[in-house]
N, C-alpha and C. Protein backbone atom coordinates (compact mmCIF):
# COMPACT_ATOMS: atom_id res chain seq x y z
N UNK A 1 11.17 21.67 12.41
CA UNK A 1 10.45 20.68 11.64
C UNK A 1 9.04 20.59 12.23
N UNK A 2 7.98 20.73 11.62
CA UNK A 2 6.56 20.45 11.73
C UNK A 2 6.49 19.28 11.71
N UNK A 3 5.02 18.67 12.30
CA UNK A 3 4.72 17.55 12.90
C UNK A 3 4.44 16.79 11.54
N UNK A 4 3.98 17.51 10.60
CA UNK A 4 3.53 16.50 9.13
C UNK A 4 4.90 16.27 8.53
N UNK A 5 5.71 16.97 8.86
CA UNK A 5 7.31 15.99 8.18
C UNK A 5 7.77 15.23 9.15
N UNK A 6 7.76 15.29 10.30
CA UNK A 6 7.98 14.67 11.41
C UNK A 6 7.46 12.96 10.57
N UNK A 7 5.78 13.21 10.89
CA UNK A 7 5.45 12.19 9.74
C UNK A 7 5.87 11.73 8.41
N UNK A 8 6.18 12.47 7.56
CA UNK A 8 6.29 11.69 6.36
C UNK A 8 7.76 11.26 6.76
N UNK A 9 8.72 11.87 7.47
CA UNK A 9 10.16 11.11 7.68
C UNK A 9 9.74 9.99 8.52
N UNK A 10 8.93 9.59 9.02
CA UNK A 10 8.90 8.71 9.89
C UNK A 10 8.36 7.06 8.86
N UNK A 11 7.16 7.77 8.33
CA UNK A 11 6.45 6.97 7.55
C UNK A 11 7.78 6.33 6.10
N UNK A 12 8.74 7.13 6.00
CA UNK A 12 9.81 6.59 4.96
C UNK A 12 10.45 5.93 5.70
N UNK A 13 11.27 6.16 6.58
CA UNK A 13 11.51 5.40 7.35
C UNK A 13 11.05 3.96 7.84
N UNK A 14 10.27 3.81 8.08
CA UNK A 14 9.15 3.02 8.81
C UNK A 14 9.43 1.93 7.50
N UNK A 15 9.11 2.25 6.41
CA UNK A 15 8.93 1.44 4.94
C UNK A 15 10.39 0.72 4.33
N UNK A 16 11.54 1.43 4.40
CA UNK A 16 12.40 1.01 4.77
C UNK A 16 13.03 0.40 5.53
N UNK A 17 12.78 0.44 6.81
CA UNK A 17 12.80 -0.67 7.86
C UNK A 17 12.22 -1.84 7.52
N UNK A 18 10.86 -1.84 7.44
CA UNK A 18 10.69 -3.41 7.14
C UNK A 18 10.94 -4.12 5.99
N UNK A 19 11.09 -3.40 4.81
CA UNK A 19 11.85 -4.50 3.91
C UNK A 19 13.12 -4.74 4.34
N UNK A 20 13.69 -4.39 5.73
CA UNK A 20 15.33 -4.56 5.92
C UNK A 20 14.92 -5.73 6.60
N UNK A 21 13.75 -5.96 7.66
CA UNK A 21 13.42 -6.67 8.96
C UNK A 21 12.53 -7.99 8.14
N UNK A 22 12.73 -7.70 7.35
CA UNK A 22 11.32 -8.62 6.67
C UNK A 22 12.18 -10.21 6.60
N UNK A 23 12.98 -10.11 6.05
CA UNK A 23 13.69 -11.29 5.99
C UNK A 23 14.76 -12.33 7.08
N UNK A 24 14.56 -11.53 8.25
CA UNK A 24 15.16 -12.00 9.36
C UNK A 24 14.66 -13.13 9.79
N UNK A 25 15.42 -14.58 10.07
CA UNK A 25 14.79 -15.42 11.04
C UNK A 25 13.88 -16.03 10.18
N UNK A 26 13.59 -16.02 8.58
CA UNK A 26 12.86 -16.71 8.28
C UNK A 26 13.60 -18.21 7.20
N UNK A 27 12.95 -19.53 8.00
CA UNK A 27 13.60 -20.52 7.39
C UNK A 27 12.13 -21.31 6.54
N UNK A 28 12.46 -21.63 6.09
CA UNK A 28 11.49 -22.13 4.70
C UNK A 28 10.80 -23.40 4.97
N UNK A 29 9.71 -23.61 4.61
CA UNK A 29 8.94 -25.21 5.52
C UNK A 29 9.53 -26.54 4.51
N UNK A 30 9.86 -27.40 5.47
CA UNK A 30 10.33 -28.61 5.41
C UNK A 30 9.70 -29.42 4.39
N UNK A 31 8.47 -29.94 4.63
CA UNK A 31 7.19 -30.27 3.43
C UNK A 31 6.19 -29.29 2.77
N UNK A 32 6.54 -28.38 1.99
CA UNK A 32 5.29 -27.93 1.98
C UNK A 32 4.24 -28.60 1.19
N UNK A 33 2.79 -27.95 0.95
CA UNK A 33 1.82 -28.38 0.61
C UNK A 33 1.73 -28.27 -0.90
N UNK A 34 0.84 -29.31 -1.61
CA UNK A 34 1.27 -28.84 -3.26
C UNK A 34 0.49 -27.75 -3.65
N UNK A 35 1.19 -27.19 -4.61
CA UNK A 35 0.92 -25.26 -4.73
C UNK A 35 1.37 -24.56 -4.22
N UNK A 36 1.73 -24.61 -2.53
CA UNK A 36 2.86 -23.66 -2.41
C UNK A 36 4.38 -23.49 -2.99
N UNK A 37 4.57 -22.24 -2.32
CA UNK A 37 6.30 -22.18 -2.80
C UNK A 37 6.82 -22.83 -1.66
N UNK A 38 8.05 -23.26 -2.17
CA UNK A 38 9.10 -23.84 -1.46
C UNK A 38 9.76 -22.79 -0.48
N UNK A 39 9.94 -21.44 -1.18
CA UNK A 39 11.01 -20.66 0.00
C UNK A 39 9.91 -20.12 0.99
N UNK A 40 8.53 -20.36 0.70
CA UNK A 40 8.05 -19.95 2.01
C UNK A 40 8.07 -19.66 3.11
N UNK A 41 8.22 -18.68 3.91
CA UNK A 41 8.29 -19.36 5.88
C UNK A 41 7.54 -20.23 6.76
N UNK A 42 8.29 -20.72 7.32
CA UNK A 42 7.26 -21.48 8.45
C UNK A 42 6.59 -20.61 9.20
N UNK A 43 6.99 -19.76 9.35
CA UNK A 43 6.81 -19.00 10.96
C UNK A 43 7.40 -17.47 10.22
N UNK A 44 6.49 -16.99 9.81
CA UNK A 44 6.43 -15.60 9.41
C UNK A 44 7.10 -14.26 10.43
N UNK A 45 6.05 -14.61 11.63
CA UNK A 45 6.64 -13.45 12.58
C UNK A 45 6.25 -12.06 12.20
N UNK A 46 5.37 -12.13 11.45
CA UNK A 46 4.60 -10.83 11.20
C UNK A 46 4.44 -9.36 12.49
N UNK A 47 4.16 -9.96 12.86
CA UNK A 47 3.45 -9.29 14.64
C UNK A 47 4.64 -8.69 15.22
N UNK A 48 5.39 -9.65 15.17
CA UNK A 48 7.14 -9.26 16.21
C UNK A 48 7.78 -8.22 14.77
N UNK A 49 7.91 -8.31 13.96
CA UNK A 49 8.41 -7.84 12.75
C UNK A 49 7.92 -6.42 13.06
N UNK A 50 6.74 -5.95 12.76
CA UNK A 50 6.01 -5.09 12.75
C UNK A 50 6.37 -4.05 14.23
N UNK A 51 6.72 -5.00 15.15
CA UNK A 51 6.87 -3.73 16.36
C UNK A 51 8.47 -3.75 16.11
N UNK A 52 9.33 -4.37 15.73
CA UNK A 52 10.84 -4.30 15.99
C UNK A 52 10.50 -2.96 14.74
N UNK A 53 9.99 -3.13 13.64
CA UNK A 53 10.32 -2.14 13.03
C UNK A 53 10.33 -0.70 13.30
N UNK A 54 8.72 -0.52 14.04
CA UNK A 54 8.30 0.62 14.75
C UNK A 54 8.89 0.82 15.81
N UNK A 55 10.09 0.03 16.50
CA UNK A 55 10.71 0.80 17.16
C UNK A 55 11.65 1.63 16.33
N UNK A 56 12.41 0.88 15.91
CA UNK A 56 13.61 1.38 15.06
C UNK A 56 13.21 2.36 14.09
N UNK A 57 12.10 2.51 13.49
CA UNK A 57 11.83 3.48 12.83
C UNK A 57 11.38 4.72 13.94
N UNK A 58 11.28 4.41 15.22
CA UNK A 58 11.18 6.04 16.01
C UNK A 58 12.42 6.67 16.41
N UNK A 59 13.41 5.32 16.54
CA UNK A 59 14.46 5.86 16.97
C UNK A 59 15.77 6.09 16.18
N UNK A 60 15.18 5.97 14.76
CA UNK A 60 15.93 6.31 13.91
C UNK A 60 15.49 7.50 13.42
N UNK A 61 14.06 8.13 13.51
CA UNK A 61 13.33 9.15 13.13
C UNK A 61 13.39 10.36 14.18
N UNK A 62 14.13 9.88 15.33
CA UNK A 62 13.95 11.22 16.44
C UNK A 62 15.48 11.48 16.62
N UNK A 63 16.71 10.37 15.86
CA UNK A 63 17.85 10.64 15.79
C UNK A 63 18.22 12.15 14.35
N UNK A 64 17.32 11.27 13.27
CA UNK A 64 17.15 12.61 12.25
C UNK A 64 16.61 14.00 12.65
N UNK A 65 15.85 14.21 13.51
CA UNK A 65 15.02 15.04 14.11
C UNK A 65 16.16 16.02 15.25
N UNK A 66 16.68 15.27 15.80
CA UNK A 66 17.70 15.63 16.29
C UNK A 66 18.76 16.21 15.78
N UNK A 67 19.88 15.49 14.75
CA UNK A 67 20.51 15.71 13.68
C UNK A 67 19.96 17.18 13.37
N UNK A 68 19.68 17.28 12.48
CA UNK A 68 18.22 18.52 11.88
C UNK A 68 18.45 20.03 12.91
N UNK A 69 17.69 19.98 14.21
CA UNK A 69 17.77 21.07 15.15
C UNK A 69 18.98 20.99 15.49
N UNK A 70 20.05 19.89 15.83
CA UNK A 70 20.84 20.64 16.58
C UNK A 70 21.66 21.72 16.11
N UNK A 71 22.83 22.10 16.89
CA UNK A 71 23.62 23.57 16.03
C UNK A 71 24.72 22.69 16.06
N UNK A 72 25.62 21.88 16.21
CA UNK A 72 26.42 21.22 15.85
C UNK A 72 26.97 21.27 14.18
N UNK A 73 25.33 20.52 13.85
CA UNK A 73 25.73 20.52 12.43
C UNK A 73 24.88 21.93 11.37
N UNK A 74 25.31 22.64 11.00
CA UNK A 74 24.33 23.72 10.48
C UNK A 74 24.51 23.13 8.92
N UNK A 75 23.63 22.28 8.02
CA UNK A 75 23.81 22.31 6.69
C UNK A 75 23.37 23.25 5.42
N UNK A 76 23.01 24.37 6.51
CA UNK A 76 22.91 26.29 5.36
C UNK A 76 24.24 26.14 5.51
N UNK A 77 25.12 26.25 6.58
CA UNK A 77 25.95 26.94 6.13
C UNK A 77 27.31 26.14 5.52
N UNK A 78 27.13 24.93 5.66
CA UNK A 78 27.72 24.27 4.97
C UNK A 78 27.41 24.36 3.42
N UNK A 79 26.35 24.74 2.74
CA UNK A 79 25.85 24.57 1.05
C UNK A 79 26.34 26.49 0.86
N UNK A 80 26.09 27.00 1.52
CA UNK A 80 26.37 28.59 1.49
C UNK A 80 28.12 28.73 1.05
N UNK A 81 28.91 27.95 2.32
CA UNK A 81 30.32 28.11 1.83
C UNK A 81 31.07 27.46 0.76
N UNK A 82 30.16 27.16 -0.02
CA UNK A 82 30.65 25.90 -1.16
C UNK A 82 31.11 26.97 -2.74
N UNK A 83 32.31 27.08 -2.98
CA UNK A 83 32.28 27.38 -4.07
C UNK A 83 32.39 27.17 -5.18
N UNK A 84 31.63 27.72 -6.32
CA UNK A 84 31.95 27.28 -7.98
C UNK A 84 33.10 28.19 -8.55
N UNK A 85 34.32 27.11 -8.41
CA UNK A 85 35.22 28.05 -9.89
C UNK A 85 34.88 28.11 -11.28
């Protein structure tokens, strides 16, 4: 695997992660102000969000990467031995 798929698996990854992380830990403000929404967060957590994701998206991206090279799993020759009656 080349370093620009390296990237784009990472970058899918990465995007998927945080809509998983996005909603963690967030509880909705007590009063809010008029015009806002109600399910709002208090406390977003943007910052912490953003690195929990980028971890998990490396170490979910160097587990695929892994997966991929090793010889354990060969998936040529798994699609090769497949037959059509």
């Amino acid at each position: 695997m080349d370093i620009f798929t390296a990237i784009v698996v990472f970058t899918l990854v990465w995007w998927v992660v945080i809509f998983t992380v996005l909603p963690w830990g967030n509880k909705p403000l007590d009063n809010p102000e008029v015009g806002h929404d109600r399910s709002s967060p208090a406390n977003p957590r943007i910052r912490q969000k953003l690195i929990i994701t980028t971890i998990l998206s490396l170490v979910i991206t160097v587990t695929i990467i892994a997966v991929i090279h090793t010889t354990k799993f060969s998936f040529r020759e798994a699609v090769s031995t497949w037959s059509v009656d």
